[in-house]
Each structure stands twice: as C-alpha cells, then as structure tokens.
N, C-alpha and C. Protein backbone atom coordinates (compact mmCIF):
# COMPACT_ATOMS: atom_id res chain seq x y z
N UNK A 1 -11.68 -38.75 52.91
CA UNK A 1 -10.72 -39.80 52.71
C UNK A 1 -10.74 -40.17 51.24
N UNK A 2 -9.44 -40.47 50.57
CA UNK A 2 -9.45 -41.03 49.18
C UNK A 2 -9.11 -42.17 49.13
N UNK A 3 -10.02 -42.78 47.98
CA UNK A 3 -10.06 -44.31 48.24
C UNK A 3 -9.70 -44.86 46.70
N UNK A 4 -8.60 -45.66 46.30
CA UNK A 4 -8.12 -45.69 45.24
C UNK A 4 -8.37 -47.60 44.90
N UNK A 5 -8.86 -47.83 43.70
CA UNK A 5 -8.99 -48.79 43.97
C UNK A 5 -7.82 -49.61 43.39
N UNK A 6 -8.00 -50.92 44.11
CA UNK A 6 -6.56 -51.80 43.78
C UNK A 6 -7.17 -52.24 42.33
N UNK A 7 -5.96 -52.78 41.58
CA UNK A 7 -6.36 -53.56 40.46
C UNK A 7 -6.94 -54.86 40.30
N UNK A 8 -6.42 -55.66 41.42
CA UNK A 8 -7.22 -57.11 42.13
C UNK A 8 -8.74 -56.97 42.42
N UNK A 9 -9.23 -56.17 42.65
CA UNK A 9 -10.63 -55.78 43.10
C UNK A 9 -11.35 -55.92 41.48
N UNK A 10 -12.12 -57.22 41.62
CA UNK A 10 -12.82 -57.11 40.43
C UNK A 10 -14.01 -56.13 40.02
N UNK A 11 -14.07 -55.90 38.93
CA UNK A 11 -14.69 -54.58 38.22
C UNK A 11 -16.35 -54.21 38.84
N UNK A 12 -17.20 -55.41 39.19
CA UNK A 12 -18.17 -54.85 39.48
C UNK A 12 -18.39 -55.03 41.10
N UNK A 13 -16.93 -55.36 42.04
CA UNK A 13 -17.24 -54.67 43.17
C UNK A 13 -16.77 -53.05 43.39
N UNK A 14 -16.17 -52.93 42.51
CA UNK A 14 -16.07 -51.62 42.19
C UNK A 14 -17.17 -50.67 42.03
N UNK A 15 -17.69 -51.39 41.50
CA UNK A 15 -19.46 -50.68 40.89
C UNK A 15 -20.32 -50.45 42.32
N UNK A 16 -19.66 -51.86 42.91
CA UNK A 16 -20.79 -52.18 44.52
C UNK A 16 -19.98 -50.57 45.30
N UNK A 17 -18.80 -50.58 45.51
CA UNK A 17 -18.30 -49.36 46.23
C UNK A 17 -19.04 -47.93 45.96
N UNK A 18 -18.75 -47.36 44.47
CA UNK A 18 -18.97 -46.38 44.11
C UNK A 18 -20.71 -46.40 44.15
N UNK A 19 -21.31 -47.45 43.52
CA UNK A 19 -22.83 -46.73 44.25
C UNK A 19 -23.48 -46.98 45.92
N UNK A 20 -22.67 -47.72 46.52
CA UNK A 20 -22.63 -47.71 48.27
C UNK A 20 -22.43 -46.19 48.69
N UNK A 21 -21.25 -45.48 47.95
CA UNK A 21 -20.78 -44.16 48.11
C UNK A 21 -21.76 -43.45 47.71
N UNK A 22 -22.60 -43.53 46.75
CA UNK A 22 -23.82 -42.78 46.16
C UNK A 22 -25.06 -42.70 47.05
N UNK A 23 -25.16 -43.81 48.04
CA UNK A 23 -26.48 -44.31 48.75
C UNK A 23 -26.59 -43.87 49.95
N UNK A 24 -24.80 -43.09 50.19
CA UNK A 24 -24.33 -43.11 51.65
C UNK A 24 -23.12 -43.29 52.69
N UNK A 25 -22.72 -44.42 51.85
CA UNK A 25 -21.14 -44.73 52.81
C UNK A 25 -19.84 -43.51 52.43
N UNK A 26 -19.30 -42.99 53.35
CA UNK A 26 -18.57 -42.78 53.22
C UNK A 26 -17.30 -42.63 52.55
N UNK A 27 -17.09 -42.23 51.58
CA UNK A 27 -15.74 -43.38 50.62
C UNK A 27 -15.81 -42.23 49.35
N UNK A 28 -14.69 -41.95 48.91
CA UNK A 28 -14.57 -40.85 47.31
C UNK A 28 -13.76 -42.06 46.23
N UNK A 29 -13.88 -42.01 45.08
CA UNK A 29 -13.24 -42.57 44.19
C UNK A 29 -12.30 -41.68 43.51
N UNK A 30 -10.56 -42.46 43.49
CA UNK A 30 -9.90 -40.83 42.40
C UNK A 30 -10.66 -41.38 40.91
N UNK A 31 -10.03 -39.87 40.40
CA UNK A 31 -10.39 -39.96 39.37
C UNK A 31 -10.26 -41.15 37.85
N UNK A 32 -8.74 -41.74 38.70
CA UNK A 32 -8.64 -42.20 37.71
C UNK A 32 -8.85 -43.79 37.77
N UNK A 33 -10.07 -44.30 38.57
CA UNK A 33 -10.70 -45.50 38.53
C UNK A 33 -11.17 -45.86 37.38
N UNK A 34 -11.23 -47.37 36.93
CA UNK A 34 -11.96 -47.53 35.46
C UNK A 34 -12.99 -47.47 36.11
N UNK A 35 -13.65 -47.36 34.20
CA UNK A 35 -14.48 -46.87 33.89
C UNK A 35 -15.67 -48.82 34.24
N UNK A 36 -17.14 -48.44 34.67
CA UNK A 36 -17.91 -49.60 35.09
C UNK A 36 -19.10 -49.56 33.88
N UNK A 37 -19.38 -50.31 33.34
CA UNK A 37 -20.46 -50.48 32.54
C UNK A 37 -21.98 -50.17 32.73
N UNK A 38 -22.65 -49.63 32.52
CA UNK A 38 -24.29 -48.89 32.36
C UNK A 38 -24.94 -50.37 33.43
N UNK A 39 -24.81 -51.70 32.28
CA UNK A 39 -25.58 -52.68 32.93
C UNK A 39 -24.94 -53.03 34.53
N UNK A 40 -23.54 -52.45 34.65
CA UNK A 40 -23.02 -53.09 35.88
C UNK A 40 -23.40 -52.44 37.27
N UNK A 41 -24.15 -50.88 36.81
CA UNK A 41 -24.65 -50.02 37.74
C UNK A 41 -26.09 -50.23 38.18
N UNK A 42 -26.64 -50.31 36.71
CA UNK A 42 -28.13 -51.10 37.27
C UNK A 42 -28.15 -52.24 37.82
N UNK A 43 -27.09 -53.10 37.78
CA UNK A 43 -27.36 -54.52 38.28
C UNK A 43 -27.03 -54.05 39.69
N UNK A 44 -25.84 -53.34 40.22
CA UNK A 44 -25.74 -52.74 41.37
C UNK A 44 -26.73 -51.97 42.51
N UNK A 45 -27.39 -51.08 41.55
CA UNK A 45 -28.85 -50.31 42.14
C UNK A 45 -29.62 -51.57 42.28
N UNK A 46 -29.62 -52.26 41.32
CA UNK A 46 -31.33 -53.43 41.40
C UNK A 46 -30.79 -54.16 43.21
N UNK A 47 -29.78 -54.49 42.92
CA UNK A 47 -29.67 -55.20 44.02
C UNK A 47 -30.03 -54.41 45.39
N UNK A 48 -29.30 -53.44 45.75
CA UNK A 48 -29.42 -52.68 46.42
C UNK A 48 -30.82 -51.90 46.93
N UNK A 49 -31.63 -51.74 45.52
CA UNK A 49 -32.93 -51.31 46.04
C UNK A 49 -33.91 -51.79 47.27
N UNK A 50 -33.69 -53.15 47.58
CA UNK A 50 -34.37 -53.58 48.59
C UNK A 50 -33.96 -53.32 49.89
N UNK A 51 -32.93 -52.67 50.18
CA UNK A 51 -32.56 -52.50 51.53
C UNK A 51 -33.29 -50.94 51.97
N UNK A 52 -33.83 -50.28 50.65
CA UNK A 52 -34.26 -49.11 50.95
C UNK A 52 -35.87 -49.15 50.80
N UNK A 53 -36.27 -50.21 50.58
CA UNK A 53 -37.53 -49.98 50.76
C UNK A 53 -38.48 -51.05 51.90
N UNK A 54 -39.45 -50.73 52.56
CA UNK A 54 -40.42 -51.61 53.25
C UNK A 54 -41.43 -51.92 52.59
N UNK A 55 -40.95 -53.44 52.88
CA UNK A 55 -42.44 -54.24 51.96
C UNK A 55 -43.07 -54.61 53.70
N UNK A 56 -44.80 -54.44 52.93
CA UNK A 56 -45.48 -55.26 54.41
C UNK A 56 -44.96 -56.89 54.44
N UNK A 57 -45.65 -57.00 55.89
CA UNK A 57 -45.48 -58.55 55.81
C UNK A 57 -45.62 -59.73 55.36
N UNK A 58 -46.39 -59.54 54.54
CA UNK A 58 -47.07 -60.85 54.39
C UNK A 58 -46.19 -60.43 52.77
N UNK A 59 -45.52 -59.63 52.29
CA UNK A 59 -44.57 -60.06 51.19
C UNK A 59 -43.34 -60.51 51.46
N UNK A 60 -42.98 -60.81 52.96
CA UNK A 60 -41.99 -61.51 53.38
C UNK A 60 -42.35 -62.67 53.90
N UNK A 61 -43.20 -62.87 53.95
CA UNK A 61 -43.61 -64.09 54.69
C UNK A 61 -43.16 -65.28 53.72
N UNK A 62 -42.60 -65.78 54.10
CA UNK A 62 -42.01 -67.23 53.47
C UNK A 62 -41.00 -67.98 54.45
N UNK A 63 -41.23 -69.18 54.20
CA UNK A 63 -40.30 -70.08 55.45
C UNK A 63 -39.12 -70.39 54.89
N UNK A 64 -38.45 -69.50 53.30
CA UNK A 64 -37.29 -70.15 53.30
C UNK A 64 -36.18 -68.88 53.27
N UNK A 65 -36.76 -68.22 54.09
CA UNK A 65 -35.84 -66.74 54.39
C UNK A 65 -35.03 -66.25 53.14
N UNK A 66 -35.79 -65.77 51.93
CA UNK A 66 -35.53 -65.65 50.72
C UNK A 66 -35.69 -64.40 50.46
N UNK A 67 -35.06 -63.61 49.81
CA UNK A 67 -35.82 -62.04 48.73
C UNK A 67 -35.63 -62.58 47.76
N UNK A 68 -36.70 -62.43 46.89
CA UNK A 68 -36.64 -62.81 45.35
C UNK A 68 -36.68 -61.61 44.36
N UNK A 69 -35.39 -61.54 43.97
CA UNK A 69 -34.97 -60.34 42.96
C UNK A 69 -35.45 -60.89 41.24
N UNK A 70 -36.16 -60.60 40.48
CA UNK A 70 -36.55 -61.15 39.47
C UNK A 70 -36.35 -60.48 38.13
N UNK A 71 -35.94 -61.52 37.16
CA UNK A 71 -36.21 -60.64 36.08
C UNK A 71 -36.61 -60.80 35.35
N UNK A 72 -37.85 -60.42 34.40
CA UNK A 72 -38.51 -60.99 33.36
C UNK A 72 -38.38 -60.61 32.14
N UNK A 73 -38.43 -61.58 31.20
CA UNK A 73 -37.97 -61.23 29.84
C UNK A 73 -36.49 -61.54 29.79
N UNK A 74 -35.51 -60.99 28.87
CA UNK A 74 -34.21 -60.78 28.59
C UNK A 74 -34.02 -60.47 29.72
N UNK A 75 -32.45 -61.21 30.01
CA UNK A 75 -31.62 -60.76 31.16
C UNK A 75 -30.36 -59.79 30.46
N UNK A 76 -30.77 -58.12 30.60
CA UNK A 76 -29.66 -57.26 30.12
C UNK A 76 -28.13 -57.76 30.87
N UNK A 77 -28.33 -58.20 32.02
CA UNK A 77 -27.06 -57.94 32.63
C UNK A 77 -26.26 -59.00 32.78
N UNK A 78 -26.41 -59.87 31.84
CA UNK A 78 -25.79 -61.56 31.68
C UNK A 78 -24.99 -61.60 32.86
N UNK A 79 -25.43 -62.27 33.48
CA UNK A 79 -24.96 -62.63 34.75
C UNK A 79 -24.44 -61.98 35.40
N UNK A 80 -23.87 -60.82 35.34
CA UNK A 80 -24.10 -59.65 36.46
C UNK A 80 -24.62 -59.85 37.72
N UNK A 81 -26.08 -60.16 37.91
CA UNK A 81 -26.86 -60.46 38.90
C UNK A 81 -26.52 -61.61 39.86
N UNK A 82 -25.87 -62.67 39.39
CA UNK A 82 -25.71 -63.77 39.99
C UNK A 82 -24.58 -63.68 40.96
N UNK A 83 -23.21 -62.79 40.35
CA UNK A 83 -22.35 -62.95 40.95
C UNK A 83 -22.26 -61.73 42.08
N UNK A 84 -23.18 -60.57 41.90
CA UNK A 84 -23.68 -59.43 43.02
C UNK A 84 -24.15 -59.87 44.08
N UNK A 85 -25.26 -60.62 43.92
CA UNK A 85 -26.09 -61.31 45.16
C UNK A 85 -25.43 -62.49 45.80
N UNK A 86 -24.30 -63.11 45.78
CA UNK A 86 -23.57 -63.74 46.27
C UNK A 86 -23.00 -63.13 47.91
N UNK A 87 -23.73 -63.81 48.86
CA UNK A 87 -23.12 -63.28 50.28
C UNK A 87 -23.74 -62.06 50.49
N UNK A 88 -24.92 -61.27 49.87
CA UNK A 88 -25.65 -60.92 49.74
C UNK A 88 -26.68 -60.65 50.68
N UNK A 89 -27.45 -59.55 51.86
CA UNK A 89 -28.54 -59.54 52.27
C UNK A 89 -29.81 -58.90 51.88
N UNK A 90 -30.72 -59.18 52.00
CA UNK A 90 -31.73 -57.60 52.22
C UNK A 90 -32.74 -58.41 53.28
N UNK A 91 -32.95 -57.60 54.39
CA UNK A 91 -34.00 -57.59 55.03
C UNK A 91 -33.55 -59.43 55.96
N UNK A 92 -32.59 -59.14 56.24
CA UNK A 92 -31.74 -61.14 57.17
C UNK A 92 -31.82 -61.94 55.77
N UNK A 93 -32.56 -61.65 55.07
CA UNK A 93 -32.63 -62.92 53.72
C UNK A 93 -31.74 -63.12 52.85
N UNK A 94 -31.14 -64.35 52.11
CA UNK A 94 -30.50 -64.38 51.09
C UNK A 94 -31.36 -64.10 49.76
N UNK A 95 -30.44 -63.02 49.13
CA UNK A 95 -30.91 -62.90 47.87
C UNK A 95 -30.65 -64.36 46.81
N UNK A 96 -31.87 -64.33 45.99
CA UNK A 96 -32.35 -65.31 45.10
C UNK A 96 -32.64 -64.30 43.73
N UNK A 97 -31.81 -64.44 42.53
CA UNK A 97 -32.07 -64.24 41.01
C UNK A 97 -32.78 -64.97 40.54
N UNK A 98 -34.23 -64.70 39.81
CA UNK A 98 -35.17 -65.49 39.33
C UNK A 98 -35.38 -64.87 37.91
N UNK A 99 -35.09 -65.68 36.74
CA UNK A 99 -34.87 -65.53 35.46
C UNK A 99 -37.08 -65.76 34.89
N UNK A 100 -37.38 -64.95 34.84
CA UNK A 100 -38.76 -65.28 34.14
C UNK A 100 -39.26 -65.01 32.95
N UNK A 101 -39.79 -65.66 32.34
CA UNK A 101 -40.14 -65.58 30.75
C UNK A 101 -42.15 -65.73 30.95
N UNK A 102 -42.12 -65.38 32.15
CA UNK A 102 -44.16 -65.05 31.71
C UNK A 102 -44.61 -64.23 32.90
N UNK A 103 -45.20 -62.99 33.15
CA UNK A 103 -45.37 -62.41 34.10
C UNK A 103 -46.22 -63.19 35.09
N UNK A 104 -47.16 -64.05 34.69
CA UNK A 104 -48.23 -64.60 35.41
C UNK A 104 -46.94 -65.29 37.05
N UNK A 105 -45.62 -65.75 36.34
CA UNK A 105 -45.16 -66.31 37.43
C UNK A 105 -44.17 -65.04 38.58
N UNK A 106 -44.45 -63.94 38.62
CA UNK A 106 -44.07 -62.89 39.37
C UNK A 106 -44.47 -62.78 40.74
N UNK A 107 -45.49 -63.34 41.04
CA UNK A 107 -45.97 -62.98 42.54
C UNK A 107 -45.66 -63.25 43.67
N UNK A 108 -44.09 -64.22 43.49
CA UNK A 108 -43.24 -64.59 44.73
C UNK A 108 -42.38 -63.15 44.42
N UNK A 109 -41.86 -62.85 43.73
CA UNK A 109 -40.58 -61.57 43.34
C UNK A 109 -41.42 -60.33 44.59
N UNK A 110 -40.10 -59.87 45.25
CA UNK A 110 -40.27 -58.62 45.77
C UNK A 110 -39.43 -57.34 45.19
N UNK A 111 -38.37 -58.00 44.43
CA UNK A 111 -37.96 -56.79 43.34
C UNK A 111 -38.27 -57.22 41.90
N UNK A 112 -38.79 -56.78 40.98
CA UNK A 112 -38.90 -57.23 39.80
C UNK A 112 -38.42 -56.23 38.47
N UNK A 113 -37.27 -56.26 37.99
CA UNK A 113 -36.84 -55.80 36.36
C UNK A 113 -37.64 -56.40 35.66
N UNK A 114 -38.35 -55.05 35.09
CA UNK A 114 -38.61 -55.72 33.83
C UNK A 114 -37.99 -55.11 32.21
N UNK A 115 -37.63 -56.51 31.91
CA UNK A 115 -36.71 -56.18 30.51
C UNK A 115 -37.61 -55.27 29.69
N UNK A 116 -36.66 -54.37 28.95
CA UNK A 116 -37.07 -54.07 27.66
C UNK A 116 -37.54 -54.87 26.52
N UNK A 117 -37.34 -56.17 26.33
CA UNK A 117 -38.10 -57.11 25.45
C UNK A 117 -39.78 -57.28 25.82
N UNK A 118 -40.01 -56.71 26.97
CA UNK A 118 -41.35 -57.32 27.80
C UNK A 118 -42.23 -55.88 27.20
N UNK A 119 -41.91 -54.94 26.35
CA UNK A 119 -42.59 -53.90 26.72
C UNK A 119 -44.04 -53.93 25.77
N UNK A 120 -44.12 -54.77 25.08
CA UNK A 120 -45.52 -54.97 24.27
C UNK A 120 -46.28 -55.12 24.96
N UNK A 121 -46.09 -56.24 25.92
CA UNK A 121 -46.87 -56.42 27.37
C UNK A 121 -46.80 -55.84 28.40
N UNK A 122 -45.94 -54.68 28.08
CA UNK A 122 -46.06 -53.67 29.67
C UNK A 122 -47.34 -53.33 30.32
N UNK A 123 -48.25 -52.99 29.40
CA UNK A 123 -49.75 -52.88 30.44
C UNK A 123 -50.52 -53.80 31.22
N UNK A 124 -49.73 -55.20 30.34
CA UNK A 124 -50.33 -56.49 31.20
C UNK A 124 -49.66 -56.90 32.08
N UNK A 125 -48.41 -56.30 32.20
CA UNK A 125 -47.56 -57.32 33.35
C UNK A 125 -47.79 -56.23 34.64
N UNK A 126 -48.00 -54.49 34.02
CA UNK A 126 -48.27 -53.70 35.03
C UNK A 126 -49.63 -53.82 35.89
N UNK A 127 -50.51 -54.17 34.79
CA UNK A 127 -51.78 -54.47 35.69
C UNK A 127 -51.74 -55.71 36.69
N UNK A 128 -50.72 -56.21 36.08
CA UNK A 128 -50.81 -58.14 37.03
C UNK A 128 -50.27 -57.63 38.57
N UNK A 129 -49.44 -57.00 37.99
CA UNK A 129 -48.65 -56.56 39.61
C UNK A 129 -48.85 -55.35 40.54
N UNK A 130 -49.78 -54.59 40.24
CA UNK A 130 -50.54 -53.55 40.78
C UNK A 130 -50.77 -53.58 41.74
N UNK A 131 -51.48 -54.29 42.16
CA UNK A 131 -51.65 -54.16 43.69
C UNK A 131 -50.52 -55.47 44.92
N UNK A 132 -49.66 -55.72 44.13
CA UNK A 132 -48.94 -56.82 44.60
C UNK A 132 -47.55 -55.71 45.33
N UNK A 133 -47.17 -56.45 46.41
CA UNK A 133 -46.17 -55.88 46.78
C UNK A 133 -44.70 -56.32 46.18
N UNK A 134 -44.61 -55.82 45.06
CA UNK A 134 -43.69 -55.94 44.29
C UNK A 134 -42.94 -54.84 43.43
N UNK A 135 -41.64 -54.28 43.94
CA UNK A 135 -41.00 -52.96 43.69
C UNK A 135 -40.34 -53.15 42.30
N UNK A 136 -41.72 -52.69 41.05
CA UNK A 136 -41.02 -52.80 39.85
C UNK A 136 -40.01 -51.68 39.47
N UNK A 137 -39.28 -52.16 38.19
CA UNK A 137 -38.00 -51.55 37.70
C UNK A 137 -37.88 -51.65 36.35
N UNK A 138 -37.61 -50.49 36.12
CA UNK A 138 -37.20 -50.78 34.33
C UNK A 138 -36.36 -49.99 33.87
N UNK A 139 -35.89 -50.13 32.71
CA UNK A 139 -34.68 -48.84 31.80
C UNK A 139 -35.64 -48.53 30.44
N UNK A 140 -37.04 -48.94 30.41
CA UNK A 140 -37.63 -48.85 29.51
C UNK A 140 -38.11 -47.49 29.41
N UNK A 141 -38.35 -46.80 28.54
CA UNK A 141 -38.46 -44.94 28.17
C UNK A 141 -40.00 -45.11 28.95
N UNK A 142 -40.07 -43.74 29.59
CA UNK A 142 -41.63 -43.64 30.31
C UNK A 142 -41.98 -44.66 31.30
N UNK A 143 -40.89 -45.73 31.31
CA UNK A 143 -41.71 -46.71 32.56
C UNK A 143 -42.76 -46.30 33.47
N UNK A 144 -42.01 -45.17 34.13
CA UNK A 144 -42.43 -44.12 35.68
C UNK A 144 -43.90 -43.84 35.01
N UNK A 145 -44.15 -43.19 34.09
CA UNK A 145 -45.53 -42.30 33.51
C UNK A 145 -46.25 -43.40 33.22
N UNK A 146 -45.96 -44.72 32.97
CA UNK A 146 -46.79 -45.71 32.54
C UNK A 146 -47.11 -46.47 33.57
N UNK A 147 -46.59 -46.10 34.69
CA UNK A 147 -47.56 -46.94 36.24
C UNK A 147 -46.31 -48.18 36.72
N UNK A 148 -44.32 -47.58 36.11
CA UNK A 148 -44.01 -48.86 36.55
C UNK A 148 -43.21 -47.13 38.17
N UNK A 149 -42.37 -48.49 39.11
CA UNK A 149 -42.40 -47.76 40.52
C UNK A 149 -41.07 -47.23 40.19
N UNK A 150 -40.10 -47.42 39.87
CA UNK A 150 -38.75 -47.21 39.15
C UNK A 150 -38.20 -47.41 38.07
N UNK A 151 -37.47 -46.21 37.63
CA UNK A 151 -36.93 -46.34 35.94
C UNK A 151 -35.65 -45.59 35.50
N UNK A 152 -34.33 -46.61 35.33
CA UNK A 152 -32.89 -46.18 34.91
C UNK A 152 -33.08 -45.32 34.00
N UNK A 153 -32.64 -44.73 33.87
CA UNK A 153 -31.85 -43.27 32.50
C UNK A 153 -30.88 -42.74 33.09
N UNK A 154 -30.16 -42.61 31.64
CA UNK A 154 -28.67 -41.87 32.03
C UNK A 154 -28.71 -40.62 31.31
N UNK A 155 -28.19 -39.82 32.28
CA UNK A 155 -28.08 -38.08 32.57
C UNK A 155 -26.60 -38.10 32.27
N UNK A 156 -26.29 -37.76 31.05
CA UNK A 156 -24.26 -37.27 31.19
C UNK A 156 -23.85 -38.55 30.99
N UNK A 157 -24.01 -39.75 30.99
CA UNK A 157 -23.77 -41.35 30.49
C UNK A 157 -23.41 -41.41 32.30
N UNK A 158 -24.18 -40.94 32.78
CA UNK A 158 -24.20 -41.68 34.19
C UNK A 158 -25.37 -42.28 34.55
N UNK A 159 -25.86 -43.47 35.12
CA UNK A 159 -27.28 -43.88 35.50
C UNK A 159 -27.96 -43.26 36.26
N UNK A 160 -28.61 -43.03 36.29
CA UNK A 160 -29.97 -42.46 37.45
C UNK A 160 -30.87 -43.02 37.40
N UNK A 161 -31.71 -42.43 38.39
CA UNK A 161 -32.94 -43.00 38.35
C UNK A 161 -34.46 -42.49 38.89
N UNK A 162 -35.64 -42.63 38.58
CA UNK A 162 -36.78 -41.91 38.70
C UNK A 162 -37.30 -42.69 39.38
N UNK A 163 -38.05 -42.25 40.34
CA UNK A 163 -38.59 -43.20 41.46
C UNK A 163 -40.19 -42.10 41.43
N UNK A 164 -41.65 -43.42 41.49
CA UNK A 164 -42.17 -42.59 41.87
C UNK A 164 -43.10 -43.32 42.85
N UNK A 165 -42.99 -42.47 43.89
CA UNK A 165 -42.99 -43.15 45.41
C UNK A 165 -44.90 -43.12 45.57
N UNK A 166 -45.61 -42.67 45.08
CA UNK A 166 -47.47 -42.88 45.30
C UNK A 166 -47.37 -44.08 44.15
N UNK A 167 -47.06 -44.73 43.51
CA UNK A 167 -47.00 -46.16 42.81
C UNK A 167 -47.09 -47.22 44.13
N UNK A 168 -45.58 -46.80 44.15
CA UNK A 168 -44.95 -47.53 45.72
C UNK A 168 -45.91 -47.77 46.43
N UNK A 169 -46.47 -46.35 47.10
CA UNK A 169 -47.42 -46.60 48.38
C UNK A 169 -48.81 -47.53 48.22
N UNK A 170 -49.28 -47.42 46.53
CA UNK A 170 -50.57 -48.31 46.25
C UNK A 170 -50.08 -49.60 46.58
N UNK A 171 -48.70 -50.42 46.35
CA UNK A 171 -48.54 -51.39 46.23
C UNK A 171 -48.12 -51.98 47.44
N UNK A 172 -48.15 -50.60 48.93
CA UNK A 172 -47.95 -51.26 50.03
C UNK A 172 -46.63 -50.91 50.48
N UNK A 173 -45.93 -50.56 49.60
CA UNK A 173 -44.06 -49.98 49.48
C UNK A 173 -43.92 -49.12 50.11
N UNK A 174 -43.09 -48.64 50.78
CA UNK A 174 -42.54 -47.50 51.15
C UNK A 174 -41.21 -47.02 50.82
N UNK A 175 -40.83 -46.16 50.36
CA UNK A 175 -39.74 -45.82 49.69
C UNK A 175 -39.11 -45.18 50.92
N UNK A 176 -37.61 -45.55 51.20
CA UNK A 176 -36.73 -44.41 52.23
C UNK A 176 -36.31 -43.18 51.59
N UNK A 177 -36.56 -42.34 52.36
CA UNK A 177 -35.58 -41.03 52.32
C UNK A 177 -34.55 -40.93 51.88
N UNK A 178 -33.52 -41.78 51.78
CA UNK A 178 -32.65 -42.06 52.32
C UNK A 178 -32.13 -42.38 50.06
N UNK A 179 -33.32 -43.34 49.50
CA UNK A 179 -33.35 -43.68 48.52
C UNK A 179 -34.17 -42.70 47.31
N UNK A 180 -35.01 -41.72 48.32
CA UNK A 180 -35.61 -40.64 47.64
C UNK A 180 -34.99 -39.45 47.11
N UNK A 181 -33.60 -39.37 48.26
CA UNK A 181 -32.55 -38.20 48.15
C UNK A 181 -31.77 -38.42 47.02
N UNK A 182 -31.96 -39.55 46.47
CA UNK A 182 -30.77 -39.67 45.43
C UNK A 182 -31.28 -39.76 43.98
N UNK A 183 -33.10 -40.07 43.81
CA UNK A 183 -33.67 -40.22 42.87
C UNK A 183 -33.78 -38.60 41.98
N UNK A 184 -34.80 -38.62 41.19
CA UNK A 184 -35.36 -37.65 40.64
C UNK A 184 -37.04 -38.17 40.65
N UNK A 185 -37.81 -37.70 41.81
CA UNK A 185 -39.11 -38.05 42.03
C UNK A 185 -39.99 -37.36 40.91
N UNK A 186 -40.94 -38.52 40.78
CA UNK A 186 -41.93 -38.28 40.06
C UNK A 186 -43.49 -38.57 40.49
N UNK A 187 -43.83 -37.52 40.55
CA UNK A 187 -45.12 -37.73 41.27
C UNK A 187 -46.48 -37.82 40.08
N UNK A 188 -47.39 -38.56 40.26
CA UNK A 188 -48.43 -38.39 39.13
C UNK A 188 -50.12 -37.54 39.80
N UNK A 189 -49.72 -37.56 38.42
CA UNK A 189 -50.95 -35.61 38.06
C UNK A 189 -51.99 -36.33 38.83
C-alpha cells in the first residue's frame, strides 16, 4: 500500500510514521515526502525504544505509572521530545521528559540520552549507571565500545543505530528481536 503524506500532518508525526514503518508497521512512504531532520529521528527512535525493550521489575515499580525518558546534559532536540511523548505509552505508562544537568540524579530514568556535552564525564556517568536498569543512548562517536547500550550514526545521512545487547543484559535489559533486526549489533570482545 502507498501512503502519501498530507501536508496538514505535522513534520515530526511524519518522522513517528516512517520510523513505525522501520520498526514494523506496515505503511511505504512516496518518494516525494519531505525531507525530516537527523534530531527529529532520534527523538523518534528515543521515544520508541522502550516499547522494545524489558526492564525487570523493580525498574517499573513506581506508584505514579510513569516511564521516565531522560536527558542529560544539552537537550539536542529542543523540544522535540515534549511534543512526541504527548498521548504517548510504553509499558500502560505515560511518558515523562526529564531534562538533567548531573548524572548523580539518573536513577529514576529508564531511558536515558546522554548528550554530547556530557562526554568528559562519560566514564563517570557510565560507571554510575552500570548496573542500574537504565537503557542508555547516545550520538556520541564510540558510545557502544565505551560501555554505553545504544548509539545514533548516520549511514548515507540516514540514522541508524548500534545496539549492543550483553551491555543490556548486565543491566537487567533485554533487547527484542524485533529491535535487534533493525540495529547493527555490537557485541564486545
């Protein structure tokens, strides 16, 4: 089926379609859809990542039926995030954007970006969250090789992404199939 988008359809549910179509749903884009912005795809994947992965319980455990999507450091995707997670699920919960400027306050987040401004402290924010069930993310070069669980790069100025799923499993994560089929896995030596 070809699926053309209207012009009323604002630009980054557009983004929500075409990587829904990437994850799974059904649906082709013509060709001649605009064009969606780098940050509007990652803000799309970030969101999305939690429906593909299992956190244990006790990283859901909270009485205010919340996922806390987080981001620390610089927010690349100026508000991007806010207006994605709107009406929003993962896992029955409403998604919650949490803007953070110190890793120490991460340990409610079950998805966590971390900005490229944060990367001086990448070994400290990676060690903080190590054994925490918390599915980190970055667009930072080497994230994956440096112990983070996911990391954007663009192949052809399209986003992708490197997933490496024995991170995941230390931290309790389980990555779907489903989210593995679409990565470029990286496994460590």
């Amino acid at each position: 089926m070809l699926f053309q988008f209207h012009r009323a359809i604002p630009l980054f549910w557009q983004c929500c379609l075409v990587v829904s179509f990437w994850l799974g749903l059904e649906l082709s884009v013509a060709e001649g859809s605009p064009d969606v912005s780098e940050h509007q795809v990652k803000a799309t994947f970030l969101v999305r990542f939690g429906k593909y992965i299992t956190y244990p319980k006790e990283a859901l455990d909270n009485s205010a039926s919340i996922f806390n999507l987080c981001i620390l450091g610089d927010d690349p995707f100026q508000g991007i995030l806010d207006v994605l997670v709107k009406d929003e699920m993962v896992k029955n919960r409403s998604i919650v954007v949490n803007y953070l400027r110190t890793f120490e306050k991460t340990s409610k987040c079950q998805t966590l970006f971390i900005s490229q401004s944060e990367e001086k402290q990448l070994v400290h924010i990676l060690a903080y969250v190590k054994q925490r069930p918390i599915l980190t993310v970055s667009d930072m070069n080497n994230f994956v090789t440096r112990g983070g669980m996911v990391q954007f790069y663009l192949l052809n100025n399209k986003v992708r992404f490197f997933i490496d799923p024995v991170t995941a499993g230390e931290a309790k994560l389980e990555v779907s199939s489903r989210l593995l089929q679409v990565a470029e896995v990286v496994r460590k030596e």
